[in-house]
Protein backbone atom coordinates (compact mmCIF):
# COMPACT_ATOMS: atom_id res chain seq x y z
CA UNK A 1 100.53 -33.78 -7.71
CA UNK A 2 101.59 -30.23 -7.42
CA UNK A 3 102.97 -27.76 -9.83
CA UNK A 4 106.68 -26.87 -9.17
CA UNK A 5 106.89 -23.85 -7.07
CA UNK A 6 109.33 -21.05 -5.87
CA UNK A 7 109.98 -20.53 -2.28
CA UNK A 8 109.79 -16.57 -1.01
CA UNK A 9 111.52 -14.63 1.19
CA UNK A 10 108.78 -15.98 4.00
CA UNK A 11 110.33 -19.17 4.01
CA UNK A 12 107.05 -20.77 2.44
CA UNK A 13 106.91 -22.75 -0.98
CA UNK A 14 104.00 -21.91 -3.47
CA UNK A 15 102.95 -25.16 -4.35
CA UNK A 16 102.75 -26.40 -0.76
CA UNK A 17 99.32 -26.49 0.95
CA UNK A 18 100.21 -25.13 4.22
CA UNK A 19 99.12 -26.84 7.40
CA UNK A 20 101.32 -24.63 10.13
CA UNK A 21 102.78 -26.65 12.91
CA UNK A 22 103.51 -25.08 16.52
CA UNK A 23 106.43 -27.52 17.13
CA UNK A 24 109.03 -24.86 15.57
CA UNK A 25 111.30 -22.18 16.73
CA UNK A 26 113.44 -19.60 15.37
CA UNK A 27 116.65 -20.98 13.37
CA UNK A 28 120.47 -19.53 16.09
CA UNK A 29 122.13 -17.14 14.95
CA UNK A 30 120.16 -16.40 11.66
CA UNK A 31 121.54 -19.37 10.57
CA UNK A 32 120.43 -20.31 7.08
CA UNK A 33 119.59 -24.05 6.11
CA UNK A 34 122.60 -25.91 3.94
CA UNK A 35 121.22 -29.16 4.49
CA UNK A 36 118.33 -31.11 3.35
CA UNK A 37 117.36 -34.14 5.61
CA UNK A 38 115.36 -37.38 3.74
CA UNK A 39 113.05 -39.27 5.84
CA UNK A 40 109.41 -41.19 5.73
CA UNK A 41 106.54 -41.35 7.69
CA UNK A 42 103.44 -43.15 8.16
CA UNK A 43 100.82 -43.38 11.02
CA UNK A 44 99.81 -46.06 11.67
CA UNK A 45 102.78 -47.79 10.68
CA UNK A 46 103.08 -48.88 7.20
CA UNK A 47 99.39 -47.24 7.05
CA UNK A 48 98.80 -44.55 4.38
CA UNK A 49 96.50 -41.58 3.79
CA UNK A 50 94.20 -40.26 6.29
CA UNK A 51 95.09 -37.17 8.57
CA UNK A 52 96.92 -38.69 11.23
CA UNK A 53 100.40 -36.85 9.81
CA UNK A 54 99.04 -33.59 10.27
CA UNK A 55 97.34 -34.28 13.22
CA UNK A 56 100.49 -35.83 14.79
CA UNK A 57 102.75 -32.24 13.07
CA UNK A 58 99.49 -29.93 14.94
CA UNK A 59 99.25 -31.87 18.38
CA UNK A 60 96.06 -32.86 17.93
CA UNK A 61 96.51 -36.56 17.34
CA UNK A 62 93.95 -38.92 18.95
CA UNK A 63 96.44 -40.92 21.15
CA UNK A 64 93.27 -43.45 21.30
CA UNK A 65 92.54 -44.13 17.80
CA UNK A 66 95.39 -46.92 17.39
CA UNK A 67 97.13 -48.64 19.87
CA UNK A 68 100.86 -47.23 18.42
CA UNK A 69 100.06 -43.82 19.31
CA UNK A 70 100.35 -44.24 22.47
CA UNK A 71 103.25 -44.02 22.45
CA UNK A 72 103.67 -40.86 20.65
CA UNK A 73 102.15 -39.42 23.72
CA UNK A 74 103.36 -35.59 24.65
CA UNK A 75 105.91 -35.72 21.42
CA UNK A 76 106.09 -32.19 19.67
CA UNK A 77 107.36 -33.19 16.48
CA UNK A 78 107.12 -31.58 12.94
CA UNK A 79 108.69 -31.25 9.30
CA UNK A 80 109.02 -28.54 6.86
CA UNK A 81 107.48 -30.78 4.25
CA UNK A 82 105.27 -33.96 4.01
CA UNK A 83 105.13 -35.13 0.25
CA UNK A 84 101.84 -37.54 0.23
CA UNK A 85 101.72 -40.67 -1.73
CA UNK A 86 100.04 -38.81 -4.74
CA UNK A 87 103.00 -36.02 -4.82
CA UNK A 88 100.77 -33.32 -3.08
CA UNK A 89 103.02 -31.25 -0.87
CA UNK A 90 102.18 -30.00 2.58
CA UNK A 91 104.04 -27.35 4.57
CA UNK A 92 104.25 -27.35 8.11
CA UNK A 93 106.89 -25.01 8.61
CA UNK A 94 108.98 -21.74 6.97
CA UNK A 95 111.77 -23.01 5.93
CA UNK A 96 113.61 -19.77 7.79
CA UNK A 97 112.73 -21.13 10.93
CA UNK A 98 113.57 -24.24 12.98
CA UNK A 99 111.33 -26.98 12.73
CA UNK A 100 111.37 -30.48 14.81
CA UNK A 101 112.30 -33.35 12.65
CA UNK A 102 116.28 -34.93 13.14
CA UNK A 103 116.46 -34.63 16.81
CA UNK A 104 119.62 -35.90 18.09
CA UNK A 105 121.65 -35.60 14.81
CA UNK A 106 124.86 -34.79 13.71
CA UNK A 107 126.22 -34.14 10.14
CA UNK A 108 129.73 -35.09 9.60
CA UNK A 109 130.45 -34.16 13.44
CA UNK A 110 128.18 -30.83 12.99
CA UNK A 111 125.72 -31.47 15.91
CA UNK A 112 121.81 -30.29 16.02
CA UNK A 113 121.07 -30.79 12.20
CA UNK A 114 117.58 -29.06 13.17
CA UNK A 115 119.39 -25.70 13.26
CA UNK A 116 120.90 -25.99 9.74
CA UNK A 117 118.86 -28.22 7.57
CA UNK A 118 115.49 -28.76 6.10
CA UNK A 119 113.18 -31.48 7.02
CA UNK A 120 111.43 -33.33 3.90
CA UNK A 121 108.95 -36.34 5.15
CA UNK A 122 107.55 -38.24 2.38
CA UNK A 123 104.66 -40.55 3.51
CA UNK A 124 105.75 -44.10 3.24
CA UNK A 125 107.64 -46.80 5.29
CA UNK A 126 111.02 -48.84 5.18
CA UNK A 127 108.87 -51.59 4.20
CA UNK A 128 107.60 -50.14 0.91
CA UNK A 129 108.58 -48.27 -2.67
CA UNK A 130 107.90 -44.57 -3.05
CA UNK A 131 105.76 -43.64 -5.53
CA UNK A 132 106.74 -41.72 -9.00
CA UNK A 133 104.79 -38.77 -8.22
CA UNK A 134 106.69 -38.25 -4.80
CA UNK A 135 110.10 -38.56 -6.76
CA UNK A 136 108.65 -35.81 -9.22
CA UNK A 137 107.33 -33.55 -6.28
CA UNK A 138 110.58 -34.12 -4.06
CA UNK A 139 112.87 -32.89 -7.14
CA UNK A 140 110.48 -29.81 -7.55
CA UNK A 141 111.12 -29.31 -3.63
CA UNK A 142 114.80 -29.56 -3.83
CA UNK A 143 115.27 -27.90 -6.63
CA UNK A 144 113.35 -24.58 -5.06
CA UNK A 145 114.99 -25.05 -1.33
CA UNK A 146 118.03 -25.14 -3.35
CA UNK A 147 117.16 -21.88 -5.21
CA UNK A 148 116.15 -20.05 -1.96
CA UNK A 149 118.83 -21.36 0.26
CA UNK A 150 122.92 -22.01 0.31
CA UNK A 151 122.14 -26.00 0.08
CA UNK A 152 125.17 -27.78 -0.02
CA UNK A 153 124.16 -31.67 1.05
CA UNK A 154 121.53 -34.03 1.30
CA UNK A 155 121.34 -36.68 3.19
CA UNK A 156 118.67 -39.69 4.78
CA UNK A 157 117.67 -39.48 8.63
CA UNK A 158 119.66 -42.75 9.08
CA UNK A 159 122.84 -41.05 7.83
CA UNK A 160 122.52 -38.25 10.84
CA UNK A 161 121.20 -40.26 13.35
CA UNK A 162 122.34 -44.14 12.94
CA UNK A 163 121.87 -45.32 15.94
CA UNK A 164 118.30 -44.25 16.44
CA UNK A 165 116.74 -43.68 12.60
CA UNK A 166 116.71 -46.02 9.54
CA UNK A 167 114.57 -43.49 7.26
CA UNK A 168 114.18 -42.96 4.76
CA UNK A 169 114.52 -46.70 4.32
CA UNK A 170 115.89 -49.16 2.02
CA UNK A 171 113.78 -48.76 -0.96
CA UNK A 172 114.44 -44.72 -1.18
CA UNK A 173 116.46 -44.70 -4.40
CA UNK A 174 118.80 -41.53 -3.95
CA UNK A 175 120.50 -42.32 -7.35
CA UNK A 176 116.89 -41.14 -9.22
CA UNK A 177 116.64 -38.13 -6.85
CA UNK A 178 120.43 -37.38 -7.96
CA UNK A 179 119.74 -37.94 -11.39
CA UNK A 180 116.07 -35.79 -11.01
CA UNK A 181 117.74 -32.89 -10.06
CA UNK A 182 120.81 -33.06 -11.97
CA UNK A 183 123.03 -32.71 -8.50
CA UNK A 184 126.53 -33.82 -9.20
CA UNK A 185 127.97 -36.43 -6.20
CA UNK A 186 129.66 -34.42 -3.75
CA UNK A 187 125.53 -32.73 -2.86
CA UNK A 188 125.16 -36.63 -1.27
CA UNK A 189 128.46 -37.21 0.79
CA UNK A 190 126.96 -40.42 2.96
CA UNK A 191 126.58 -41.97 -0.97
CA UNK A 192 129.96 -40.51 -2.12
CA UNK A 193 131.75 -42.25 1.03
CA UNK A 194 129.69 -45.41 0.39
């Protein structure tokens, strides 16, 4: 697990091990991030470790090492963040620029979520429980986007794209990342409406 870290002026947070991603662009207008987006990932599905993530984030996945990715085939995709299953913390992008994670998205009628939010992937599935140490690393990374940036929401990838996402999944328990960063309700307006 990492140590908690700060996040400079660059856009890049301390603790992270950086793995830059070319799937990222500069953030219109000089906007500034006020949203942090939940999701998970795992390739294969439901599959964890190994470097397929990063691979996938640096577009050099082997589209012929599992039949699923296929049909990831000529995707550029990436996160600011991947939080592994042992809380390590990987950066793929400065969090001043754009990176490649909600696609079609829109936050409370605010479309293109990419161009105002922050992208945290934490490696699991819809299918499985998070781990302890990626609730104690996510709260670290919250906590310091939060420092750096004028964060004023959080919310899952199913909340800004329904139709298309379901992460970060039923068994993502936003009442202990609440509670682990001390955020009063209105930070989490999909739970506040619930």
């Amino acid at each position: 697990m990492s140590e908690a870290g700060s996040i400079g002026g660059d856009g890049w947070y301390s603790s992270a091990h950086r793995l830059p991603s070319p799937n990222f662009e500069a953030r219109p207008g000089g906007i500034e991030p006020t949203l942090i987006v939940i999701h998970n990932i795992s390739l294969p599905p439901d599959e964890f470790g190994g470097g397929a993530i990063t691979e996938f984030f640096q577009n050099r996945l082997d589209h012929s090492a599992h039949p699923y990715y296929d049909r990831l085939r000529g995707m550029r995709v990436s996160s600011h963040f991947v939080i592994r299953r042992d809380g390590a913390v990987e950066q793929y992008v400065s969090c001043n620029e754009r990176a490649w994670h909600a696609g079609l998205s829109s936050f409370f009628g605010r479309e293109r979520c990419n161009d105002f939010s922050v992208g945290i992937e934490l490696e699991g599935s819809d299918s499985s429980a998070f781990e302890a140490a990626q609730y104690a690393s996510l709260n670290d990374v919250v906590r310091a986007t939060m420092q750096r940036y004028p964060i004023d929401a959080l919310a899952g990838h199913s909340d800004i794209a329904p139709d298309r996402k379901t992460d970060p999944g039923p068994h993502f328990e936003w009442l202990r990342l609440q509670n682990g960063c001390e955020l009063p309700l209105q930070y989490f307006p999909y739970l506040a409406k619930a």
